[in-house]
PDB file of N, CA and C in Angstrom:
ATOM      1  N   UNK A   1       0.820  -1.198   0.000  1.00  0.00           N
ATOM      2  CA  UNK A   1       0.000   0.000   0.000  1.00  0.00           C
ATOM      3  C   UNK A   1       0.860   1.256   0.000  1.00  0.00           C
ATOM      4  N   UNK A   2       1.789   0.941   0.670  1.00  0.00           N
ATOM      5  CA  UNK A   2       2.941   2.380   0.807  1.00  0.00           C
ATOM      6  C   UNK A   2       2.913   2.766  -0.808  1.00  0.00           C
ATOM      7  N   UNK A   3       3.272   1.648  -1.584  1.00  0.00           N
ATOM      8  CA  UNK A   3       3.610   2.136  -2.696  1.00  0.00           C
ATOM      9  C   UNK A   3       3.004   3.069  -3.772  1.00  0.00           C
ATOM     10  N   UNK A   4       1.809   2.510  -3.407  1.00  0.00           N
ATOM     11  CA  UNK A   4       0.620   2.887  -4.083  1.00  0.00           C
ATOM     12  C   UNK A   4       0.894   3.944  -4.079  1.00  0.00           C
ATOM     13  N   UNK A   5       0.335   4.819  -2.594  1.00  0.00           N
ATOM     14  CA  UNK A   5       0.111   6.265  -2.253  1.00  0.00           C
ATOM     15  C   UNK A   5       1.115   7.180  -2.886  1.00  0.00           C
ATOM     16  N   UNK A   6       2.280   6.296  -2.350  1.00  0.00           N
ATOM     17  CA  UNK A   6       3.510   7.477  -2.784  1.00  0.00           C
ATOM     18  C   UNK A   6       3.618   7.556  -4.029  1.00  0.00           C
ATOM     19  N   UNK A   7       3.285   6.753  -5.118  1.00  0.00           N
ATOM     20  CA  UNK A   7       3.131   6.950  -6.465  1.00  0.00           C
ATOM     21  C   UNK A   7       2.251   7.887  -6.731  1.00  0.00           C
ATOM     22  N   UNK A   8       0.989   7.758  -6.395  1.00  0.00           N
ATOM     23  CA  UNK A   8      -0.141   8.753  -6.229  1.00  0.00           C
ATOM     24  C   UNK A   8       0.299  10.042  -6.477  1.00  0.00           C
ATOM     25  N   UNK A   9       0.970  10.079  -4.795  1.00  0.00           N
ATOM     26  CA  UNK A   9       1.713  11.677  -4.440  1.00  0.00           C
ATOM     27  C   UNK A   9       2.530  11.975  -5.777  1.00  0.00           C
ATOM     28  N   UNK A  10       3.329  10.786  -5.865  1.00  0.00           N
ATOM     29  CA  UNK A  10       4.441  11.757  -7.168  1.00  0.00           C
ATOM     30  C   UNK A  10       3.774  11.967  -8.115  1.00  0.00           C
ATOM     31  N   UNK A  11       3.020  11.304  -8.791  1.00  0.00           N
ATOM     32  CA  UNK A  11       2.000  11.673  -9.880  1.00  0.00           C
ATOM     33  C   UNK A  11       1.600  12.952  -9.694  1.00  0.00           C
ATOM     34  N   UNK A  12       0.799  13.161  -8.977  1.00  0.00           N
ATOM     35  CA  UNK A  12       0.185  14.490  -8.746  1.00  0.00           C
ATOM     36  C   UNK A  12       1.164  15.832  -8.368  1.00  0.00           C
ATOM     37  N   UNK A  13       2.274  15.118  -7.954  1.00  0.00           N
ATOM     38  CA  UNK A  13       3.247  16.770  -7.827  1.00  0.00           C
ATOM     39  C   UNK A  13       3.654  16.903  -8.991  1.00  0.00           C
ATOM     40  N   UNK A  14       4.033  15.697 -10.016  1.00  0.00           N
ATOM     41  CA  UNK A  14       4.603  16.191 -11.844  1.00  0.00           C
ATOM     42  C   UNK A  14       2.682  17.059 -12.180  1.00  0.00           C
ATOM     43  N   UNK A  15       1.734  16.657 -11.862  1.00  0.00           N
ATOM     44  CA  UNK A  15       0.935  17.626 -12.355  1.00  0.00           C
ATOM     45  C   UNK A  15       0.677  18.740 -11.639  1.00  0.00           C
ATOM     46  N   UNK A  16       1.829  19.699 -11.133  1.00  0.00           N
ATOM     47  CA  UNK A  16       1.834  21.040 -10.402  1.00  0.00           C
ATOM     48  C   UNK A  16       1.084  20.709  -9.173  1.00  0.00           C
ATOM     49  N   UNK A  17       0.765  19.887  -8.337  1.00  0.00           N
ATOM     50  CA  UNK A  17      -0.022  20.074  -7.131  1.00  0.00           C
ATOM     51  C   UNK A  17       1.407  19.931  -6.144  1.00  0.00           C
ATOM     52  N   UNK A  18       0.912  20.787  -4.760  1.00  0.00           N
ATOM     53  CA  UNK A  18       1.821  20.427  -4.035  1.00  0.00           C
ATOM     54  C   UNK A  18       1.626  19.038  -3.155  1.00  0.00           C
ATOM     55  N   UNK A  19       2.502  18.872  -2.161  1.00  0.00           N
ATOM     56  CA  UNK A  19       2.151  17.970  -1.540  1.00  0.00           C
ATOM     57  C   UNK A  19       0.557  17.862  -0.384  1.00  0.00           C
ATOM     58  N   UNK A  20       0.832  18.926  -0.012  1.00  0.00           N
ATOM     59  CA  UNK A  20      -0.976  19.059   0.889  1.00  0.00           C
ATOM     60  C   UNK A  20      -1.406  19.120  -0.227  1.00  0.00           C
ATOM     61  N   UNK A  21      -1.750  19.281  -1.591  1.00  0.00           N
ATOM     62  CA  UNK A  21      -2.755  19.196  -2.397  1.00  0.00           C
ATOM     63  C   UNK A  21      -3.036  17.760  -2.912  1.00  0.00           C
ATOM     64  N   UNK A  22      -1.703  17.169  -3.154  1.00  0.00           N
ATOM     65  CA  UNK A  22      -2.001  15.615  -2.976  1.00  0.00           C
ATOM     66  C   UNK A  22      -2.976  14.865  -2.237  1.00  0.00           C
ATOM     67  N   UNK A  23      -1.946  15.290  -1.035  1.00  0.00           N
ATOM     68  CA  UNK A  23      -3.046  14.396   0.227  1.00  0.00           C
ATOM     69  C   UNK A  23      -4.283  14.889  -0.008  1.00  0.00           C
ATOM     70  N   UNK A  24      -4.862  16.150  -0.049  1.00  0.00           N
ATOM     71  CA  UNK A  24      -6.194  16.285   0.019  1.00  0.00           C
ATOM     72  C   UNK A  24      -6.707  15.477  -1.130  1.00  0.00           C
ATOM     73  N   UNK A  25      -6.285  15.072  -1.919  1.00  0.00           N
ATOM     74  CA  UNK A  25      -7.081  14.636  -3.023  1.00  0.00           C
ATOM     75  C   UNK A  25      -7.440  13.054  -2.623  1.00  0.00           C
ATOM     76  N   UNK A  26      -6.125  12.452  -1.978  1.00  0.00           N
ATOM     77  CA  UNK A  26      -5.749  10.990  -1.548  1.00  0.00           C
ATOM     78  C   UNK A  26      -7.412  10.757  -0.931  1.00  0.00           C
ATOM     79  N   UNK A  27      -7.289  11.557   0.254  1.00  0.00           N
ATOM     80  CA  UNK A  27      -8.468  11.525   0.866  1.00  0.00           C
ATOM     81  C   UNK A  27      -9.855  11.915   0.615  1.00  0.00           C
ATOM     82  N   UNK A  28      -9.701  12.571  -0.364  1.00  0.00           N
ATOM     83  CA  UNK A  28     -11.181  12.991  -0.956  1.00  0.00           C
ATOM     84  C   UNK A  28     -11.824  12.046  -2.070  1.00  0.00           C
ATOM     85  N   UNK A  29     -10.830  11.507  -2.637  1.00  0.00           N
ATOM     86  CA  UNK A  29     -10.973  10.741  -4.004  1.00  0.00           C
ATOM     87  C   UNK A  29     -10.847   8.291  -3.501  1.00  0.00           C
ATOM     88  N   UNK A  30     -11.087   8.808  -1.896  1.00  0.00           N
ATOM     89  CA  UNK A  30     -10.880   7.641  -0.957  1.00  0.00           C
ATOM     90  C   UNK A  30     -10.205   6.701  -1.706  1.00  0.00           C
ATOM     91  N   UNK A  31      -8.450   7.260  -1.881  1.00  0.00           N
ATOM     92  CA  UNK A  31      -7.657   6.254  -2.425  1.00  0.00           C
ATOM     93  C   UNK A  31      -6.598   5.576  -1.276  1.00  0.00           C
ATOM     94  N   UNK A  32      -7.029   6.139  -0.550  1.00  0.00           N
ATOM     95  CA  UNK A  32      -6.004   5.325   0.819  1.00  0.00           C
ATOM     96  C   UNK A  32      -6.664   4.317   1.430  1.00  0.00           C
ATOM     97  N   UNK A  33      -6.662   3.208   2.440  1.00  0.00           N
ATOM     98  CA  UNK A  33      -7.567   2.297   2.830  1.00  0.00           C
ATOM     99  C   UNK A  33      -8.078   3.043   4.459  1.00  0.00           C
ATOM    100  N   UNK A  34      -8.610   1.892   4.789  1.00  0.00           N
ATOM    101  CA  UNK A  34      -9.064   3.184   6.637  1.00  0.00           C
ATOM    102  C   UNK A  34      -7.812   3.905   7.515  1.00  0.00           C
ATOM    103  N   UNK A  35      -7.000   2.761   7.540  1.00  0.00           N
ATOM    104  CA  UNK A  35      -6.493   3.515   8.564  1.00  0.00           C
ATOM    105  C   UNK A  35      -5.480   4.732   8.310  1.00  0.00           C
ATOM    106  N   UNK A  36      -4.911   4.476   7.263  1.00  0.00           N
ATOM    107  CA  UNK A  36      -3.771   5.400   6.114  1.00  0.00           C
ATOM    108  C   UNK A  36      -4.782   6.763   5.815  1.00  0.00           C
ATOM    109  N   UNK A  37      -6.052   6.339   5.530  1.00  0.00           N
ATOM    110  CA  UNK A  37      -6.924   7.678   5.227  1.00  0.00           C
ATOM    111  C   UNK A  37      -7.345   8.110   6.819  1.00  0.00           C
ATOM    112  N   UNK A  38      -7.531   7.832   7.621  1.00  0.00           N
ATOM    113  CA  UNK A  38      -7.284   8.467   9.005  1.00  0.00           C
ATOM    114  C   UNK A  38      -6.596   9.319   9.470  1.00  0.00           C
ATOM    115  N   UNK A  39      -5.218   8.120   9.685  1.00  0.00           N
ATOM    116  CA  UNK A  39      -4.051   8.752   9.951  1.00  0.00           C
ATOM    117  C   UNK A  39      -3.715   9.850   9.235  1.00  0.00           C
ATOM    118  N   UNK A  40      -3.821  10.226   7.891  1.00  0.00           N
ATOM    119  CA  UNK A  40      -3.538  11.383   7.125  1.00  0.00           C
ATOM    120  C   UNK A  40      -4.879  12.340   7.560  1.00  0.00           C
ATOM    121  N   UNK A  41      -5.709  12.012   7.934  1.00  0.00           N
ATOM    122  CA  UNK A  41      -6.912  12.904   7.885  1.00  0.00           C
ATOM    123  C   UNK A  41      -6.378  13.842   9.183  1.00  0.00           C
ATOM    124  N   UNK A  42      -5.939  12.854  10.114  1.00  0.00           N
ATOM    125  CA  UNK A  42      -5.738  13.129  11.620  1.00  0.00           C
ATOM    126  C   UNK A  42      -4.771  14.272  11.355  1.00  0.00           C
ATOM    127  N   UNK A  43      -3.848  13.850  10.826  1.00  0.00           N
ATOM    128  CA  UNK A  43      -2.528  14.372  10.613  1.00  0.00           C
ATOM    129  C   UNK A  43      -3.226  16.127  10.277  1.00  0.00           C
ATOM    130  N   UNK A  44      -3.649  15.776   8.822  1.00  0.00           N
ATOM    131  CA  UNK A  44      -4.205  17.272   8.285  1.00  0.00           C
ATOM    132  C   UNK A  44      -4.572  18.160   9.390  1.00  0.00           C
ATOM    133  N   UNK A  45      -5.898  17.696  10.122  1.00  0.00           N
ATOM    134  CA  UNK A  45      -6.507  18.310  10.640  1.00  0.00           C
ATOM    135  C   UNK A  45      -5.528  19.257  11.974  1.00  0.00           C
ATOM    136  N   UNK A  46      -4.980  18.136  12.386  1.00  0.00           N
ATOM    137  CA  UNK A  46      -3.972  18.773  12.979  1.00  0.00           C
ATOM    138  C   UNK A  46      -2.919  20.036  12.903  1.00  0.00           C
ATOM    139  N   UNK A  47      -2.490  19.688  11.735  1.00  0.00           N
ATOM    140  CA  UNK A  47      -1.988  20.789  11.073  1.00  0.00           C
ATOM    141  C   UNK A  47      -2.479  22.239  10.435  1.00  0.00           C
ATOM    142  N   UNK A  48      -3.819  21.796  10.451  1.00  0.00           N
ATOM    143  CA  UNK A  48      -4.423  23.239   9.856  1.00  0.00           C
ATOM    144  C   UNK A  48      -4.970  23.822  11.121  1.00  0.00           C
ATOM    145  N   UNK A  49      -5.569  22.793  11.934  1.00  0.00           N
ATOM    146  CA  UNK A  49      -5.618  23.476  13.485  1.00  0.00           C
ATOM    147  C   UNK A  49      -4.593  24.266  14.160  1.00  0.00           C
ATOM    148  N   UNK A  50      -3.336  23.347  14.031  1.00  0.00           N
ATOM    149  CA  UNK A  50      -2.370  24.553  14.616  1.00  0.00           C
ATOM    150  C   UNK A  50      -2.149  26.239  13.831  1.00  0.00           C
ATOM    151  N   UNK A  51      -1.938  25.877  12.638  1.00  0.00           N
ATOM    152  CA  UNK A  51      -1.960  26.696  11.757  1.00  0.00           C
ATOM    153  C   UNK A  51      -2.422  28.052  12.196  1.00  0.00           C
ATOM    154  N   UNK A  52      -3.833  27.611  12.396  1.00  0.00           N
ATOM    155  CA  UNK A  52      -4.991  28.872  12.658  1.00  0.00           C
ATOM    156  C   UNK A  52      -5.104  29.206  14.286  1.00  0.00           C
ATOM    157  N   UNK A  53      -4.387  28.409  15.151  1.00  0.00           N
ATOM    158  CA  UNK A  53      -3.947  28.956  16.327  1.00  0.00           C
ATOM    159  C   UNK A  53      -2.652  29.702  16.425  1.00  0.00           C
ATOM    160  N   UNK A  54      -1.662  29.410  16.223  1.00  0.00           N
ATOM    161  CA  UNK A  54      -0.705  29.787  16.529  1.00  0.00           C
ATOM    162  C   UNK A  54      -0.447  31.254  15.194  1.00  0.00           C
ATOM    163  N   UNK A  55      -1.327  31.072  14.024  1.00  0.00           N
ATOM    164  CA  UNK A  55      -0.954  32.721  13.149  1.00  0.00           C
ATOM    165  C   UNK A  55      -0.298  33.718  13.894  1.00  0.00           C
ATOM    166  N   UNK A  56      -1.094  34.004  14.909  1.00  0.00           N
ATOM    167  CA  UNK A  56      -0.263  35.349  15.016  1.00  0.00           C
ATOM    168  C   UNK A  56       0.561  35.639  16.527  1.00  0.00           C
ATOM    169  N   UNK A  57       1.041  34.008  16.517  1.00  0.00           N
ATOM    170  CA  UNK A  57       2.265  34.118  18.071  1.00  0.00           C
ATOM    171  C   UNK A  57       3.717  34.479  17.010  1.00  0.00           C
ATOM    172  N   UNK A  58       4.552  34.907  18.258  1.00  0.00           N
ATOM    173  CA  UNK A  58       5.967  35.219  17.263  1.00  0.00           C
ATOM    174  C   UNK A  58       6.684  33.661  17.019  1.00  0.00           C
ATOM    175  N   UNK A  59       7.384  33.268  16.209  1.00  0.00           N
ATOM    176  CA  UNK A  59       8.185  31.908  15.780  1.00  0.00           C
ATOM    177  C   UNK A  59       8.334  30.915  16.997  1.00  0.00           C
ATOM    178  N   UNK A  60       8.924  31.523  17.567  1.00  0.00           N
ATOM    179  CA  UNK A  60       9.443  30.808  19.144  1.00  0.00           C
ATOM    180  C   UNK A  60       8.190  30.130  19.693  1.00  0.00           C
ATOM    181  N   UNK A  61       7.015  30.983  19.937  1.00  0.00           N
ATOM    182  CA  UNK A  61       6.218  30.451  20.428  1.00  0.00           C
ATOM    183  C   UNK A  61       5.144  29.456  19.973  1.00  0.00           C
ATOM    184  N   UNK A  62       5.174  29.774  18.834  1.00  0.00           N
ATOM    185  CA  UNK A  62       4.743  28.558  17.517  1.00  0.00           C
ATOM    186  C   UNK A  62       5.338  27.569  17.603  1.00  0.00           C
ATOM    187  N   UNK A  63       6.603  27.187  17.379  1.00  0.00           N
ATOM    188  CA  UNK A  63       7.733  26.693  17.272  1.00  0.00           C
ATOM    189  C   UNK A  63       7.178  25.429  18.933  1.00  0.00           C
ATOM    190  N   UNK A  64       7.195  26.017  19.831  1.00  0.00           N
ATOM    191  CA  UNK A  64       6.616  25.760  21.381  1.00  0.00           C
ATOM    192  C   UNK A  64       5.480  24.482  21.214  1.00  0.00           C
ATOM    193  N   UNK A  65       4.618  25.362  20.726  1.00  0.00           N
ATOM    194  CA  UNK A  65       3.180  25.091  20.945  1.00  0.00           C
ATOM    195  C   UNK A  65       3.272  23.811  19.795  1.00  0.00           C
ATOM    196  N   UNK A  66       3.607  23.525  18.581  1.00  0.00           N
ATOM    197  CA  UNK A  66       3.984  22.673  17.595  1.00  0.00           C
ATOM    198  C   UNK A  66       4.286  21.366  18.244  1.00  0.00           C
ATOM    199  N   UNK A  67       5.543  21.630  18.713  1.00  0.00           N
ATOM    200  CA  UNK A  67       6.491  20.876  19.386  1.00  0.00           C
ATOM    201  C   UNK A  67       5.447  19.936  20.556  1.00  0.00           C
ATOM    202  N   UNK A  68       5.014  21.025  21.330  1.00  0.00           N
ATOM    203  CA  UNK A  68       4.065  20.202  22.629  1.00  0.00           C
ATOM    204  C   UNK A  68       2.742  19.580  22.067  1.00  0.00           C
ATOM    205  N   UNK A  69       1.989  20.282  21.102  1.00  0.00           N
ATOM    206  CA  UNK A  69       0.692  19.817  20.826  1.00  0.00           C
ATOM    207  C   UNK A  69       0.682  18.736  19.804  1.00  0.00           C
ATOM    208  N   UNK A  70       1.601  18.602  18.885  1.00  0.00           N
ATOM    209  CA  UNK A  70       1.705  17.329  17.946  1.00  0.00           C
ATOM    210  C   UNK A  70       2.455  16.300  18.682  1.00  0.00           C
ATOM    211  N   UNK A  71       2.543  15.712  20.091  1.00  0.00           N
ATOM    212  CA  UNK A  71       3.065  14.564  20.728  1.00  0.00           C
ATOM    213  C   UNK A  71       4.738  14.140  20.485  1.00  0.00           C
ATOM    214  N   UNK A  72       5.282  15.595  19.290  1.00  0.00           N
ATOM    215  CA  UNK A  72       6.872  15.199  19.403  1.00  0.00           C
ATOM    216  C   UNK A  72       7.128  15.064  21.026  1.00  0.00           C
ATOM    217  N   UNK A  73       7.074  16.123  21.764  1.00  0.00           N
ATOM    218  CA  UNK A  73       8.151  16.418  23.042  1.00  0.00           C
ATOM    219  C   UNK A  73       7.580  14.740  23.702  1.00  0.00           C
ATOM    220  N   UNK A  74       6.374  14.271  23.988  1.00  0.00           N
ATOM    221  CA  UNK A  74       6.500  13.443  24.733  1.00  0.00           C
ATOM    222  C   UNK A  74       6.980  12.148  24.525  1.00  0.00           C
ATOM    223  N   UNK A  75       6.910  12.126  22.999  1.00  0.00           N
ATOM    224  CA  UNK A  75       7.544  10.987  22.331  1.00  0.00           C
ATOM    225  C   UNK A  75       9.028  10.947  22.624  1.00  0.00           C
ATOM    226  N   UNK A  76      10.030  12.167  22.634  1.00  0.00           N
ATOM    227  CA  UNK A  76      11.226  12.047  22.973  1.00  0.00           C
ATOM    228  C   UNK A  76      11.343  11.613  24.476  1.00  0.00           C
ATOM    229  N   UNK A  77      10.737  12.218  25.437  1.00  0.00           N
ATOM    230  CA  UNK A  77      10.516  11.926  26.637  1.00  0.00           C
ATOM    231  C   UNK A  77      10.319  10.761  26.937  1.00  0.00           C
ATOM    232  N   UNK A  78       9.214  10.094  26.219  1.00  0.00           N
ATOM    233  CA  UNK A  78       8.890   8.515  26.523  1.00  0.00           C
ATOM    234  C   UNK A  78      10.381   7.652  26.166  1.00  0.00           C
ATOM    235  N   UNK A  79      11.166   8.280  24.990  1.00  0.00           N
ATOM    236  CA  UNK A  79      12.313   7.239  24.316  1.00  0.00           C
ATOM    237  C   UNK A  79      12.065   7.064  23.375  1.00  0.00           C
ATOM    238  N   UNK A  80      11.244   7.098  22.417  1.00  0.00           N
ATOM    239  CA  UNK A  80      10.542   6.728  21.359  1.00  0.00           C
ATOM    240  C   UNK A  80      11.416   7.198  20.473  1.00  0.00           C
ATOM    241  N   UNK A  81      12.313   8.742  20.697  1.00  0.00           N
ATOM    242  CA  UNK A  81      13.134   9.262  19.556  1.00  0.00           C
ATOM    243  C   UNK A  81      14.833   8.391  19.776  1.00  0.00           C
ATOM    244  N   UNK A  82      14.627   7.887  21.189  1.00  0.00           N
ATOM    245  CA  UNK A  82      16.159   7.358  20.206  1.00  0.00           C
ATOM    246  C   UNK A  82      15.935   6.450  19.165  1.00  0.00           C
ATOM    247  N   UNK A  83      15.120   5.280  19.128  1.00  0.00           N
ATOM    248  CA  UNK A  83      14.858   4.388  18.078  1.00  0.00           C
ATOM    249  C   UNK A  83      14.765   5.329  17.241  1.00  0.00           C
ATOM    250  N   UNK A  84      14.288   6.978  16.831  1.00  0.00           N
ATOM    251  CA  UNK A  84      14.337   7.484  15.462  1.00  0.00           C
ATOM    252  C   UNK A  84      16.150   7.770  15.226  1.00  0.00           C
ATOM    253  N   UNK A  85      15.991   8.295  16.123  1.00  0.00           N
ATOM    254  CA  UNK A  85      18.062   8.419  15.695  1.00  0.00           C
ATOM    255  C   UNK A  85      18.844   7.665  15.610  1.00  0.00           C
ATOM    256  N   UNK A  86      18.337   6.946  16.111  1.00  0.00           N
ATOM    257  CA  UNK A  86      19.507   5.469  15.760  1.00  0.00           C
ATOM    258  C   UNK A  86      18.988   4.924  14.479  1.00  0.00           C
ATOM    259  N   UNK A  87      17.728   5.091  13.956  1.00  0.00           N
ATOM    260  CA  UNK A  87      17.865   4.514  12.020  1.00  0.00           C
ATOM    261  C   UNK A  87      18.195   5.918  11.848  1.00  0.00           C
ATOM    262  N   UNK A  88      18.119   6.752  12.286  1.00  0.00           N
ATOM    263  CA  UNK A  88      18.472   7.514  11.132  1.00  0.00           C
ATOM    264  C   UNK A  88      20.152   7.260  10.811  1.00  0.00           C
ATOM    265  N   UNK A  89      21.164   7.062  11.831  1.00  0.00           N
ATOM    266  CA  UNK A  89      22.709   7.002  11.540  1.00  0.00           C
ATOM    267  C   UNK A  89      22.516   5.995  11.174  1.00  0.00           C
ATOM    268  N   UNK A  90      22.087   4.632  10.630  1.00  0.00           N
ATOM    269  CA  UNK A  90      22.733   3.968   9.904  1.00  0.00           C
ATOM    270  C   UNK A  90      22.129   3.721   8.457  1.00  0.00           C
TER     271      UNK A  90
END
């Protein structure tokens, strides 16, 4: 299924869309299966939520609020990010 999508995506960025224009389509045009169209839905929503909260804090505090409200900080906290750094060096 990975493959699928990401073909999808590249398809649609050689036809001028960006990548959020992709996904929106992924999900509108229900080419992902449940949980992949979720998870991206989740994801979106998330992102346009912060978006429209944080407009008009200065960087730093965006930057803050990002960090705490999308589950990075606790994920590092839990440990969860060394398993990301350790694939990432090899």
């Amino acid at each position: 299924m990975t493959g699928r999508w990401t073909w999808y995506v590249r398809h649609r960025a050689i036809a001028s869309l960006t990548l959020w224009q992709a996904c929106r389509e992924l999900l509108q045009e229900k080419a992902l299966a449940g949980r992949a169209a979720s998870a991206l839905q989740r994801f979106m929503e998330l992102i346009d939520a912060l978006a429209q909260e944080t407009a008009d804090m200065p960087l730093h505090v965006q930057t803050d609020r990002v960090i705490k409200d999308s589950g990075l900080r606790t994920m590092y906290e839990q440990g969860e990010g060394r398993k990301v750094r350790r694939v990432s060096k090899t």
